[in-house]
PDB file of N, CA and C in Angstrom:
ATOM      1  N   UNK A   1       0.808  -1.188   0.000  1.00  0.00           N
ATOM      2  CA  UNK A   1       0.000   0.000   0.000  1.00  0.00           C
ATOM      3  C   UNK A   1       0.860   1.264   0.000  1.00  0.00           C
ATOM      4  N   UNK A   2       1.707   1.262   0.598  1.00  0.00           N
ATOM      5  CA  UNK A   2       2.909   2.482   0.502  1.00  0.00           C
ATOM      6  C   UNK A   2       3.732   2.483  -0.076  1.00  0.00           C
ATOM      7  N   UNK A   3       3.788   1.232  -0.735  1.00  0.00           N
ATOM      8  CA  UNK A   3       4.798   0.784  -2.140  1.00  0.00           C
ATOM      9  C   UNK A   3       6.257   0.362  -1.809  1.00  0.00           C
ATOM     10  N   UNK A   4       6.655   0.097  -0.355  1.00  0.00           N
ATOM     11  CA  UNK A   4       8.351  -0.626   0.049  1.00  0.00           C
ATOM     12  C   UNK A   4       7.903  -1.768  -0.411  1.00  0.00           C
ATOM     13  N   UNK A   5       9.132  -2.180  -0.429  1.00  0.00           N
ATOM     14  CA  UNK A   5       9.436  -3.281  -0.998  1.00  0.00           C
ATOM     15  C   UNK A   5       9.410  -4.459   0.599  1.00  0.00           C
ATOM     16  N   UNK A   6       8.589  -5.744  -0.020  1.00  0.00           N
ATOM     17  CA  UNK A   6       8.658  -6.738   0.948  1.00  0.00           C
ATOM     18  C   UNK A   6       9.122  -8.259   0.592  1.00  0.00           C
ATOM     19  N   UNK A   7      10.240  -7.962   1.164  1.00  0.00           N
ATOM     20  CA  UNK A   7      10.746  -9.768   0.868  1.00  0.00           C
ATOM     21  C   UNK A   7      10.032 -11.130   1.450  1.00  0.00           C
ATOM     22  N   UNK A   8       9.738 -12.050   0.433  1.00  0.00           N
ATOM     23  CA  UNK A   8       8.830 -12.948   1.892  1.00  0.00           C
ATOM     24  C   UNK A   8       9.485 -14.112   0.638  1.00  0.00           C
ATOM     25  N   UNK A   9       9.449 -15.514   1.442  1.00  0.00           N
ATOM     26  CA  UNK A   9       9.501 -16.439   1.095  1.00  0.00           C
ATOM     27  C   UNK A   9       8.362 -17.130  -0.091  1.00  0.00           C
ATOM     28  N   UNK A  10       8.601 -17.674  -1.264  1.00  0.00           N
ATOM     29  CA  UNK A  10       7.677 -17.940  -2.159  1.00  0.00           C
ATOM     30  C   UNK A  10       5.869 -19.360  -1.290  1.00  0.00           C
ATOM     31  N   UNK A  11       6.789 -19.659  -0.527  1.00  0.00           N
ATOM     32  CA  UNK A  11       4.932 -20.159   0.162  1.00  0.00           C
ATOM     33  C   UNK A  11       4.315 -19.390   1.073  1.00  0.00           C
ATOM     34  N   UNK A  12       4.815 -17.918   0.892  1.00  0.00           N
ATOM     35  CA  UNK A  12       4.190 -17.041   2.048  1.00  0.00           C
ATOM     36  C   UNK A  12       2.787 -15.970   0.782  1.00  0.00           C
ATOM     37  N   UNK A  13       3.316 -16.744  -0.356  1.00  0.00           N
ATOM     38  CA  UNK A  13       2.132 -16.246  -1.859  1.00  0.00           C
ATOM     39  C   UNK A  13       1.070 -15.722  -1.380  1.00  0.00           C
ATOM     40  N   UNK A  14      -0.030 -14.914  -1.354  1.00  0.00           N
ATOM     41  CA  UNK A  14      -1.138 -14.784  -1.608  1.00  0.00           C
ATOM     42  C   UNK A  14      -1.550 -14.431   0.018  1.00  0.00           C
ATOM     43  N   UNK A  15      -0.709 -14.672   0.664  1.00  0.00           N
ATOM     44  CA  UNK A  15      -1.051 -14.553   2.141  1.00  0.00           C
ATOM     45  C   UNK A  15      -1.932 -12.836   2.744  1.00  0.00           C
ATOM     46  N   UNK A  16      -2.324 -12.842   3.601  1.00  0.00           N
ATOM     47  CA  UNK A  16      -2.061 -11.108   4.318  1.00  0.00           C
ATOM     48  C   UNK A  16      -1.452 -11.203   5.698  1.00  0.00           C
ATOM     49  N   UNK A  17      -0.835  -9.828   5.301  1.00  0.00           N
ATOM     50  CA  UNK A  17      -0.076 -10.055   6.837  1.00  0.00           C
ATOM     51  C   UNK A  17       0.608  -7.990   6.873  1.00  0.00           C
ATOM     52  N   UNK A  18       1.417  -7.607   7.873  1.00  0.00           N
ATOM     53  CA  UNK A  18       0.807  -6.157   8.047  1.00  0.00           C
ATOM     54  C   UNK A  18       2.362  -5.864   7.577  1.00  0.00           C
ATOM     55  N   UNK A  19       2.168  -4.314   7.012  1.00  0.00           N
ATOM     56  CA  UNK A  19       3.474  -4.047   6.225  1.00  0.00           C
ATOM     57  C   UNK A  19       4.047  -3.752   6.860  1.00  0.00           C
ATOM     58  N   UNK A  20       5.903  -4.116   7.202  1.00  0.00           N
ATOM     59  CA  UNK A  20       6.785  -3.694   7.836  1.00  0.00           C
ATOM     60  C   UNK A  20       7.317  -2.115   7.783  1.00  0.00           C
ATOM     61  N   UNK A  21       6.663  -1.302   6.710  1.00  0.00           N
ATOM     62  CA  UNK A  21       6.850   0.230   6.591  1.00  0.00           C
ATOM     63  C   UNK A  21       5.663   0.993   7.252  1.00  0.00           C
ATOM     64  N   UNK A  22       4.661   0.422   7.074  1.00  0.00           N
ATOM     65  CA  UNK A  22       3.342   1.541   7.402  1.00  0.00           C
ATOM     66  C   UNK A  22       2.554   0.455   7.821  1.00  0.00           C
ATOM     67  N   UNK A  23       2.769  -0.140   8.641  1.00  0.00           N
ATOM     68  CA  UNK A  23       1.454  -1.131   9.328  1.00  0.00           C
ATOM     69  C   UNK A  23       0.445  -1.735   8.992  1.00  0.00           C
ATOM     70  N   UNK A  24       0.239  -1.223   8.051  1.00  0.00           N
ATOM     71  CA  UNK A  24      -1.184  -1.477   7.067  1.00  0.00           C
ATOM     72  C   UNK A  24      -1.197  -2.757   6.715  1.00  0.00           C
ATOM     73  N   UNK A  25      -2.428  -3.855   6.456  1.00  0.00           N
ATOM     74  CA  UNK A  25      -3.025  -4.791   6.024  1.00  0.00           C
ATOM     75  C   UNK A  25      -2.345  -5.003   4.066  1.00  0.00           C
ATOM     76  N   UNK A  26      -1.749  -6.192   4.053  1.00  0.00           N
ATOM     77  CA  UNK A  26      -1.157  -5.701   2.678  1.00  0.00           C
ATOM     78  C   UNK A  26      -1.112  -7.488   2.206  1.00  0.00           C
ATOM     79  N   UNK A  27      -1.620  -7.641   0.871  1.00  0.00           N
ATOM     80  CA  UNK A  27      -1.617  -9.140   0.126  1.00  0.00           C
ATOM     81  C   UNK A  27      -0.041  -9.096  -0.306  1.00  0.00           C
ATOM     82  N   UNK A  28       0.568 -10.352  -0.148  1.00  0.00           N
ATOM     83  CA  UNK A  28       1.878 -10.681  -0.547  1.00  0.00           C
ATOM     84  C   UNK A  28       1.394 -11.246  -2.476  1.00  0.00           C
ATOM     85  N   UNK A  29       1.508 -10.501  -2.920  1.00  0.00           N
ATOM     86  CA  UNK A  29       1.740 -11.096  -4.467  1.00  0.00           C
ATOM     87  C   UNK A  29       2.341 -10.823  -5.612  1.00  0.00           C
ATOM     88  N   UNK A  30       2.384 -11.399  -6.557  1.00  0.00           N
ATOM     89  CA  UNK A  30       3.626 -11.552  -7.332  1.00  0.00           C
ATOM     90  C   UNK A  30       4.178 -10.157  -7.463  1.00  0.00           C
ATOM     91  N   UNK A  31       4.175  -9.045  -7.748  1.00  0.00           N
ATOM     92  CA  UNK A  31       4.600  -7.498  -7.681  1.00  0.00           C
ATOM     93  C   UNK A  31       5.584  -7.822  -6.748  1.00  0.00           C
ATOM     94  N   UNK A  32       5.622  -8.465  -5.492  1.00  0.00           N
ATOM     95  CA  UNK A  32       6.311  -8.215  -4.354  1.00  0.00           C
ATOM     96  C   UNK A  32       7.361  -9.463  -4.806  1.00  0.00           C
ATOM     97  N   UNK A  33       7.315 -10.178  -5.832  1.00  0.00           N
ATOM     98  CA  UNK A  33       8.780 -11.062  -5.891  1.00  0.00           C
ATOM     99  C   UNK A  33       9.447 -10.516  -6.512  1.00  0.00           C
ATOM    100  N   UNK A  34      10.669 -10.809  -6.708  1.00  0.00           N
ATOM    101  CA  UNK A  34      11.507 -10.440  -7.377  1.00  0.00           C
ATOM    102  C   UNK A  34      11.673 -10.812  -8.490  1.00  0.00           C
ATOM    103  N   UNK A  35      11.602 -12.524  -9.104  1.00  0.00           N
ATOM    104  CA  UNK A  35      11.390 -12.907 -10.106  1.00  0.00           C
ATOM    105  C   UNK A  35      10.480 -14.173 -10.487  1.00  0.00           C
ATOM    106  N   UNK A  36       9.735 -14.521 -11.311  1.00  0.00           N
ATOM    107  CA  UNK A  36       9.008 -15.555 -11.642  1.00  0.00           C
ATOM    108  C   UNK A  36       9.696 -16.090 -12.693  1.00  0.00           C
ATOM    109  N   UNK A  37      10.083 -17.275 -12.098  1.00  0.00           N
ATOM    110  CA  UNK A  37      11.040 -18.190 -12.554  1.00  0.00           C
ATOM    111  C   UNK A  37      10.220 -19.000 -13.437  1.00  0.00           C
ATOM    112  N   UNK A  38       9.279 -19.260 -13.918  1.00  0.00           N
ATOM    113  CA  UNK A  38       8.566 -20.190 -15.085  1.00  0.00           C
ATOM    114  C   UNK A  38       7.081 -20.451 -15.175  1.00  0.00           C
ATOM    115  N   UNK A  39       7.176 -20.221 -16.484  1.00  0.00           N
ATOM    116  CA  UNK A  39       4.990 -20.436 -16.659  1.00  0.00           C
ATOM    117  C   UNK A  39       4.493 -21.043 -15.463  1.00  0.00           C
ATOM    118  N   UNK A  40       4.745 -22.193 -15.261  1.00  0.00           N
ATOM    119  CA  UNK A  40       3.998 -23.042 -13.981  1.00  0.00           C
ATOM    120  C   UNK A  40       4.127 -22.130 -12.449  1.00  0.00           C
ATOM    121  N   UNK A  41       5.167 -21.313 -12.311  1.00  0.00           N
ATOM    122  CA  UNK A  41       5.022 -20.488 -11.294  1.00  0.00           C
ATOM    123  C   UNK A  41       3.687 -19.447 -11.072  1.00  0.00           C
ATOM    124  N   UNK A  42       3.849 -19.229 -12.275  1.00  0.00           N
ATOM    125  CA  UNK A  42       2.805 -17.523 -12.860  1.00  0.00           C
ATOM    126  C   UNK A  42       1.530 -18.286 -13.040  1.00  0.00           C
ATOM    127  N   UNK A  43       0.970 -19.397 -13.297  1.00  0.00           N
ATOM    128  CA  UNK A  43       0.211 -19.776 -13.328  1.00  0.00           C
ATOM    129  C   UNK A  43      -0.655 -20.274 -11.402  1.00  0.00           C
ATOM    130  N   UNK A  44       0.339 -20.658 -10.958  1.00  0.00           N
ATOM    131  CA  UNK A  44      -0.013 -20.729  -9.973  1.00  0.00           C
ATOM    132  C   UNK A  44      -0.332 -19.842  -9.406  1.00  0.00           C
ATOM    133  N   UNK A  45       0.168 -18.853  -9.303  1.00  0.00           N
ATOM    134  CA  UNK A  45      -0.278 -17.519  -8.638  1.00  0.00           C
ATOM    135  C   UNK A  45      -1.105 -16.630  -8.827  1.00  0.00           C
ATOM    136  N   UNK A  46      -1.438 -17.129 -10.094  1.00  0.00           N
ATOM    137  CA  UNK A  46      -2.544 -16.473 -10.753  1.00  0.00           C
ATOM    138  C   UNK A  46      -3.801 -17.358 -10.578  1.00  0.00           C
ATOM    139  N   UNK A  47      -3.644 -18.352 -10.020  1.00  0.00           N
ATOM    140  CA  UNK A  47      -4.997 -19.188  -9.316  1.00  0.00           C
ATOM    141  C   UNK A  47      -4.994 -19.061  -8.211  1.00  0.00           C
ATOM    142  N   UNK A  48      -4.428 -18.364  -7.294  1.00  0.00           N
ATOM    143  CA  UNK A  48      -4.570 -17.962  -5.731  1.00  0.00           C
ATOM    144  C   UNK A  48      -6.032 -16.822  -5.677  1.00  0.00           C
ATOM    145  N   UNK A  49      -6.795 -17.452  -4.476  1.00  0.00           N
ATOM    146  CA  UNK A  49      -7.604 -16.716  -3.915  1.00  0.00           C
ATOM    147  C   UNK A  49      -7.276 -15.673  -3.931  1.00  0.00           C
ATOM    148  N   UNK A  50      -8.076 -14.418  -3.972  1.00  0.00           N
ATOM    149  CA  UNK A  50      -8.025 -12.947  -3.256  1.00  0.00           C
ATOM    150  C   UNK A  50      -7.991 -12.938  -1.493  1.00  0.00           C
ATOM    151  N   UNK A  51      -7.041 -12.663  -1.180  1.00  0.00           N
ATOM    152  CA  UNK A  51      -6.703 -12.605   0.307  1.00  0.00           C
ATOM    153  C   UNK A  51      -8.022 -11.458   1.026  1.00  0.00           C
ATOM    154  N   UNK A  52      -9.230 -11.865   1.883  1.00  0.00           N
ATOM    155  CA  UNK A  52     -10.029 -11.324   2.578  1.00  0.00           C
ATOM    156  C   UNK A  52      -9.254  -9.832   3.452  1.00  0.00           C
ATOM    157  N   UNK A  53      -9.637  -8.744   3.419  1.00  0.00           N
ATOM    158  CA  UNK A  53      -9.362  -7.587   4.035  1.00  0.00           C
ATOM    159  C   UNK A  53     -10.346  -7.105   4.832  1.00  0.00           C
ATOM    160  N   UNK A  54      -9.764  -6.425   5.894  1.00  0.00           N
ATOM    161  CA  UNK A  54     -10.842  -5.400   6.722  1.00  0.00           C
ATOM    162  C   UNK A  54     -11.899  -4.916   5.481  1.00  0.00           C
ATOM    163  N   UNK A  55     -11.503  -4.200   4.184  1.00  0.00           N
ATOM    164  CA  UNK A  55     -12.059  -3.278   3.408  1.00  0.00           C
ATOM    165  C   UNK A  55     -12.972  -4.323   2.400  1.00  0.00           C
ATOM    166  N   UNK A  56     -12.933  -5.606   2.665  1.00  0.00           N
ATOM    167  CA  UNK A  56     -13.737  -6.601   2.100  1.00  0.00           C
ATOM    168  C   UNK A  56     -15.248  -7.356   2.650  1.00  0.00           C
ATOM    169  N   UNK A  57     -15.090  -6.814   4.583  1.00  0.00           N
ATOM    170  CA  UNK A  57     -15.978  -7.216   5.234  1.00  0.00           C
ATOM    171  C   UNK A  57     -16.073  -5.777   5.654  1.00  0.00           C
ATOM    172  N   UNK A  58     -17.319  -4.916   5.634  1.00  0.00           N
ATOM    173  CA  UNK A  58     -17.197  -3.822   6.455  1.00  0.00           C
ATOM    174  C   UNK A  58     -17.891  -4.176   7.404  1.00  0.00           C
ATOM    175  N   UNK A  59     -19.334  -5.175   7.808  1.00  0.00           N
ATOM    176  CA  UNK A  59     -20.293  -5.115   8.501  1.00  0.00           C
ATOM    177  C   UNK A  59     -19.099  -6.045   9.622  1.00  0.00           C
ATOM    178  N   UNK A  60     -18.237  -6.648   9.661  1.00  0.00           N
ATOM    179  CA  UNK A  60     -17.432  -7.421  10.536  1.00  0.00           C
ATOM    180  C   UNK A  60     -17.947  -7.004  11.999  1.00  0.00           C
ATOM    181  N   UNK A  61     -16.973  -5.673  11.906  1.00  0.00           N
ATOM    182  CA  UNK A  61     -17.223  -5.575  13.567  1.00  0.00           C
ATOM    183  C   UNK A  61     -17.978  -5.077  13.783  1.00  0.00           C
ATOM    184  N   UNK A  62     -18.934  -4.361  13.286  1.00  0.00           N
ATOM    185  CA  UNK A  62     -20.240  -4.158  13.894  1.00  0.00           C
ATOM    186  C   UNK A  62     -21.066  -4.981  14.293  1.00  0.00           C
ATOM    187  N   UNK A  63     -20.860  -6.275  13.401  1.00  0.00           N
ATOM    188  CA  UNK A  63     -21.690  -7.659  14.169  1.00  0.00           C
ATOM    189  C   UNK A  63     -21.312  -8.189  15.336  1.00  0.00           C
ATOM    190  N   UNK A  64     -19.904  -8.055  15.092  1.00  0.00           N
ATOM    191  CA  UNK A  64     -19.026  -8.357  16.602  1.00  0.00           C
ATOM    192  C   UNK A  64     -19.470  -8.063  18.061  1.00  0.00           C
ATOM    193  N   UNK A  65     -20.167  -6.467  17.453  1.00  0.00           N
ATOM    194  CA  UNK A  65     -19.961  -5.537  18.495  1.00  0.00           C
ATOM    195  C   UNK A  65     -21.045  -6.121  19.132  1.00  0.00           C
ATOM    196  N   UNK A  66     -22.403  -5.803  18.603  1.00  0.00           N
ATOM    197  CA  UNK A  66     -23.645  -6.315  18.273  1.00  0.00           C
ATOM    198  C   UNK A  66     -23.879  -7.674  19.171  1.00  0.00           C
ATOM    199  N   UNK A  67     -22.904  -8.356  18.780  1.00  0.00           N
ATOM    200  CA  UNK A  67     -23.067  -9.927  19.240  1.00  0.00           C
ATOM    201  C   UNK A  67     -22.569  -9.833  20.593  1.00  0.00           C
ATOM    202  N   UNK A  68     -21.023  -9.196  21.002  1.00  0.00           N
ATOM    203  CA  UNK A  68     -21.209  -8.852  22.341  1.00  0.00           C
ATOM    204  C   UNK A  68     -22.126  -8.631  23.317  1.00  0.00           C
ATOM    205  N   UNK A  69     -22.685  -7.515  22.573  1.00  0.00           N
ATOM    206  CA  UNK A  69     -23.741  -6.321  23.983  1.00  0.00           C
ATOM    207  C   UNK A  69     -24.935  -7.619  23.988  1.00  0.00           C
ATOM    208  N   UNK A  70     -25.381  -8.337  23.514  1.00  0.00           N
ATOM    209  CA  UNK A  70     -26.112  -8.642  23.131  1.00  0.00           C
ATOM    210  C   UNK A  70     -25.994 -10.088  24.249  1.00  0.00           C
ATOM    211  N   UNK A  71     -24.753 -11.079  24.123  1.00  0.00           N
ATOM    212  CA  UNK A  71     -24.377 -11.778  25.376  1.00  0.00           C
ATOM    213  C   UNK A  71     -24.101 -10.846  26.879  1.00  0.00           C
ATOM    214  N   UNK A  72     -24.271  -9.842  26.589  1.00  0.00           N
ATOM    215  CA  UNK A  72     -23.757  -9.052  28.222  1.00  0.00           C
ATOM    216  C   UNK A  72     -25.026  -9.024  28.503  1.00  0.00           C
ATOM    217  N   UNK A  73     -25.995  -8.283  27.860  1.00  0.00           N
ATOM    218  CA  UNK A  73     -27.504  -8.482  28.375  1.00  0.00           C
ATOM    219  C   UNK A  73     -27.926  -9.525  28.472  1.00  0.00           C
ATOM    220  N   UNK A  74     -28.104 -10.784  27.751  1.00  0.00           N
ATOM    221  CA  UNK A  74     -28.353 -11.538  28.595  1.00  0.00           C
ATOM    222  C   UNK A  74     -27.476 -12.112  29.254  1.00  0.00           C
ATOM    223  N   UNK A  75     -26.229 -12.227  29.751  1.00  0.00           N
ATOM    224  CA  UNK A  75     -25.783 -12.476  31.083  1.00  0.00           C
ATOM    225  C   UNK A  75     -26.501 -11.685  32.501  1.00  0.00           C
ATOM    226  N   UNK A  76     -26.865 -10.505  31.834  1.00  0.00           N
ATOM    227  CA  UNK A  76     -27.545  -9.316  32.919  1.00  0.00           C
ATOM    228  C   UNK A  76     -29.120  -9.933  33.499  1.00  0.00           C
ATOM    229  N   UNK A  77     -29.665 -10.679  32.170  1.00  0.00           N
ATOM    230  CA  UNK A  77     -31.089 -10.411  32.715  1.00  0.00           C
ATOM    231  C   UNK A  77     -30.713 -12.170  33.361  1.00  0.00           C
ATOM    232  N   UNK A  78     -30.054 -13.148  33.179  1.00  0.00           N
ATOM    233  CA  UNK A  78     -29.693 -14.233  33.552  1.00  0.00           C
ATOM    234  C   UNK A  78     -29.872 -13.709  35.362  1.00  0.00           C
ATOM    235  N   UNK A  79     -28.871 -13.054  35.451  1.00  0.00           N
ATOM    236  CA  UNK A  79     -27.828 -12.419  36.889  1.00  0.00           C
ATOM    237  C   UNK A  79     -29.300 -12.135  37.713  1.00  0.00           C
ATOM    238  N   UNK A  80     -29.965 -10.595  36.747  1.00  0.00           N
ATOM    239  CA  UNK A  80     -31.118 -10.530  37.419  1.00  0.00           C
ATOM    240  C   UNK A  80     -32.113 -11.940  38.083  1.00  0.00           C
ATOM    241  N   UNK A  81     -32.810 -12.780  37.157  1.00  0.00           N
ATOM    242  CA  UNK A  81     -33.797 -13.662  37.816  1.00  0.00           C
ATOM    243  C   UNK A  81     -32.828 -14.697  38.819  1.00  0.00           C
ATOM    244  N   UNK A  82     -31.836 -14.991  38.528  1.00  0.00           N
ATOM    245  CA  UNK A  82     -31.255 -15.248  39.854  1.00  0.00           C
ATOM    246  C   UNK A  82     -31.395 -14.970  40.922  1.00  0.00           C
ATOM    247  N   UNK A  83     -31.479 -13.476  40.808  1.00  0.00           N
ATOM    248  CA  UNK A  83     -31.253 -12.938  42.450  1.00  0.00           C
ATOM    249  C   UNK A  83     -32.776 -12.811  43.166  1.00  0.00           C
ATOM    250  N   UNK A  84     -33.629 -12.684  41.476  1.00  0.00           N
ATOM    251  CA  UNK A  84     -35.035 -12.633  42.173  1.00  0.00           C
ATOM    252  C   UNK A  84     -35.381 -13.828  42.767  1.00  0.00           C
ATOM    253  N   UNK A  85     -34.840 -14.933  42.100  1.00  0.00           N
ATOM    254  CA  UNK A  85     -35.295 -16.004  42.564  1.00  0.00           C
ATOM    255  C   UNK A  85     -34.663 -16.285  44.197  1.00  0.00           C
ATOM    256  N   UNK A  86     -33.688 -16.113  44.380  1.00  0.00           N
ATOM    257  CA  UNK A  86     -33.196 -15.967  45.743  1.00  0.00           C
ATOM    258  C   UNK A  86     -33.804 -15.424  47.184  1.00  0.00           C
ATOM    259  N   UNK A  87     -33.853 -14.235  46.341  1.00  0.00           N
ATOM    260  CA  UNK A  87     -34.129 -12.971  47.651  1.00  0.00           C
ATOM    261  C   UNK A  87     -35.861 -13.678  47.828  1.00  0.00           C
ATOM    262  N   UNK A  88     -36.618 -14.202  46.784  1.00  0.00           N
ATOM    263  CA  UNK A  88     -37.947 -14.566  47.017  1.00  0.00           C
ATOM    264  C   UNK A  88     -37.822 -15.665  47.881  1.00  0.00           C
ATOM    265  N   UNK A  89     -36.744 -16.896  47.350  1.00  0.00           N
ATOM    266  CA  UNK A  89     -36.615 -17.941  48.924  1.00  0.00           C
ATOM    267  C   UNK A  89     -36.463 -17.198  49.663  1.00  0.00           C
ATOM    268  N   UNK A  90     -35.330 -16.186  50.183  1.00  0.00           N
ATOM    269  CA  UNK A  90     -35.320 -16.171  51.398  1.00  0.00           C
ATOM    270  C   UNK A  90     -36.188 -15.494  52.224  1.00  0.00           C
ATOM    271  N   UNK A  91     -37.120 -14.368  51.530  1.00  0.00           N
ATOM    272  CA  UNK A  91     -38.131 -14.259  52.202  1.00  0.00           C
ATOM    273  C   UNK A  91     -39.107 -14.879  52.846  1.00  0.00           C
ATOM    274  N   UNK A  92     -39.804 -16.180  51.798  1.00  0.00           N
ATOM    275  CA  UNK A  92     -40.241 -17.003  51.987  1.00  0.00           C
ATOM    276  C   UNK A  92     -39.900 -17.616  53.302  1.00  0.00           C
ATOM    277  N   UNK A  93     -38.681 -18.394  53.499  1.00  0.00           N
ATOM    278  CA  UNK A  93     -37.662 -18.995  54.493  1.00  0.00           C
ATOM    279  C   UNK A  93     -38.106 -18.000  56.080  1.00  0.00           C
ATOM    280  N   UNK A  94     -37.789 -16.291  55.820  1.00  0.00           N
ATOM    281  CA  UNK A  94     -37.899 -15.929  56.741  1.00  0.00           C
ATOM    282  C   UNK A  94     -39.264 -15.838  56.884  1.00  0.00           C
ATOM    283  N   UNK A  95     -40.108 -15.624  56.638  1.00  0.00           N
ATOM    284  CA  UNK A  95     -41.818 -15.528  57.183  1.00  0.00           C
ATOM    285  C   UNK A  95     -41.868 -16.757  57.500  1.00  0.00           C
ATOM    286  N   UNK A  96     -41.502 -18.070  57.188  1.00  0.00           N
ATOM    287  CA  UNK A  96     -41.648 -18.948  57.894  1.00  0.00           C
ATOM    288  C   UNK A  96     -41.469 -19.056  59.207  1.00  0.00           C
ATOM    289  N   UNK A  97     -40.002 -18.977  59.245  1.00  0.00           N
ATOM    290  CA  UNK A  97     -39.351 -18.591  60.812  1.00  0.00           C
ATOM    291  C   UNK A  97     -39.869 -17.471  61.783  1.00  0.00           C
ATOM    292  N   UNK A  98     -40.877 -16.610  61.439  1.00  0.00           N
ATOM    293  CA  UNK A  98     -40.969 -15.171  61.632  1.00  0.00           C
ATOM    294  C   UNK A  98     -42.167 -15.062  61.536  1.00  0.00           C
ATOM    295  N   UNK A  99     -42.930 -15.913  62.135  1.00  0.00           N
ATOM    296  CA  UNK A  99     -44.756 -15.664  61.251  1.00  0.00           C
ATOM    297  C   UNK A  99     -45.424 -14.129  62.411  1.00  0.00           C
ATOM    298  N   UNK A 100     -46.190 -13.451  61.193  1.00  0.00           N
ATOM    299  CA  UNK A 100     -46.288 -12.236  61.848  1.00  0.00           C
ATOM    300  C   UNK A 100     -47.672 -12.526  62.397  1.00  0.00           C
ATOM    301  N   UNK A 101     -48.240 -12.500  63.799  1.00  0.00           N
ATOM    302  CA  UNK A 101     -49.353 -12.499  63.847  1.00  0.00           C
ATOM    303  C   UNK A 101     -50.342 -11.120  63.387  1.00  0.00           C
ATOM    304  N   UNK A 102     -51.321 -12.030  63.425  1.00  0.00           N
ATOM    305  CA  UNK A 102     -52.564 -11.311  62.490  1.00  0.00           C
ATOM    306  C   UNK A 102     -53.277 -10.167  63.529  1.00  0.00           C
ATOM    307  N   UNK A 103     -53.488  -8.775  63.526  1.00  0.00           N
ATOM    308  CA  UNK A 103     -53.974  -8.118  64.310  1.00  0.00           C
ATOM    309  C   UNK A 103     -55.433  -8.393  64.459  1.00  0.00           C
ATOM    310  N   UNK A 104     -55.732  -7.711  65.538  1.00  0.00           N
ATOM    311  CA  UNK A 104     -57.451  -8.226  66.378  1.00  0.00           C
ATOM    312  C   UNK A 104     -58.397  -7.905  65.191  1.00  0.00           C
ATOM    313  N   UNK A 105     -59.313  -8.807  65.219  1.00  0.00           N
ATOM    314  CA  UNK A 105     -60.616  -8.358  63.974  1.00  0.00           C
ATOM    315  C   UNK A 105     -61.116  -6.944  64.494  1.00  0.00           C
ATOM    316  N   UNK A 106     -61.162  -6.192  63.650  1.00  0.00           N
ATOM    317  CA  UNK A 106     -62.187  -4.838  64.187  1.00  0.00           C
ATOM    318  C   UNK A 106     -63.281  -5.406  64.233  1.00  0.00           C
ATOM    319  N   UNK A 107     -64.254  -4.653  65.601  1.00  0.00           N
ATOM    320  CA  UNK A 107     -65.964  -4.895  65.771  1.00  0.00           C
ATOM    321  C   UNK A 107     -65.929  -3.546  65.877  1.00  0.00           C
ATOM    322  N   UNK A 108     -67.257  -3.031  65.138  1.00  0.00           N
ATOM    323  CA  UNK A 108     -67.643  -2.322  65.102  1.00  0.00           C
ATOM    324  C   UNK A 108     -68.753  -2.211  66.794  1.00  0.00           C
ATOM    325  N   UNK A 109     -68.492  -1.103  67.377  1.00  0.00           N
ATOM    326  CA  UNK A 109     -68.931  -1.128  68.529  1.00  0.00           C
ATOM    327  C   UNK A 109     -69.823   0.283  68.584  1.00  0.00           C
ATOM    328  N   UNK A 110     -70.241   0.711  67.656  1.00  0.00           N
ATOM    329  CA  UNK A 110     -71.015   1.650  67.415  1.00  0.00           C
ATOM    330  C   UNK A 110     -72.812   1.750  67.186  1.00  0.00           C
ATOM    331  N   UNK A 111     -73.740   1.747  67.628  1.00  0.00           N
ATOM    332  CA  UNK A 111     -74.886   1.311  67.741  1.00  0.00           C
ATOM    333  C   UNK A 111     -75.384   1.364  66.443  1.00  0.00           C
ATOM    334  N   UNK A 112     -76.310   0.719  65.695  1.00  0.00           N
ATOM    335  CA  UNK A 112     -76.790   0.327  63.874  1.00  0.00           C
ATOM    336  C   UNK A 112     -78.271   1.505  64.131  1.00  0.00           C
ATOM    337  N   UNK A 113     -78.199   2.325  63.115  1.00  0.00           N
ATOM    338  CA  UNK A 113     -79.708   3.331  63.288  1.00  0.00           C
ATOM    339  C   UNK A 113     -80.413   2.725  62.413  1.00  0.00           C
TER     340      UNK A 113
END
């Protein structure tokens, strides 16, 4: 992408990997050898896949992202009914242990006209 020159070994072909001048995402291919030593070479290389790039998937990490928040909430609402379910035993548990008695029935003690 910045145009240095990169030496790589001939089975490192078609690969991606990040440029030793400018960091950048960069396909190793034939431009970057020095020489193509015979038809059957050039042919081969010319049947290599297109090496996948950031600039080939854009929706990538946004799904990523997406797919994250998405396991954190439900880890959250998981976390939540847990605790509801808890704190409801132990209430339960304690009114058992704890029974509140029931206050006196009101009578009405007022004469009926």
């Amino acid at each position: 992408m910045c145009g240095g020159h990169i030496e790589f070994p001939d089975h490192a072909l078609g690969t991606t990997v990040a440029c030793p001048h400018c960091a950048k995402t960069t396909r190793l291919k034939p431009s970057d050898l020095p020489l193509i030593e015979s038809p059957a070479e050039e042919k081969l290389l010319a049947a290599l896949p297109a090496a996948s790039t950031e600039e080939d998937h854009p929706f990538r990490r946004p799904v990523i992202k997406l797919a994250f928040f998405a396991l954190v909430l439900v880890l959250v609402l998981v976390a939540m009914i847990v605790a509801v379910n808890h704190f409801s035993k132990l209430a339960t548990q304690r009114a058992i242990q704890h029974p509140q008695t029931a206050p006196p029935p009101v009578t009405n003690t007022s004469p009926v006209r």
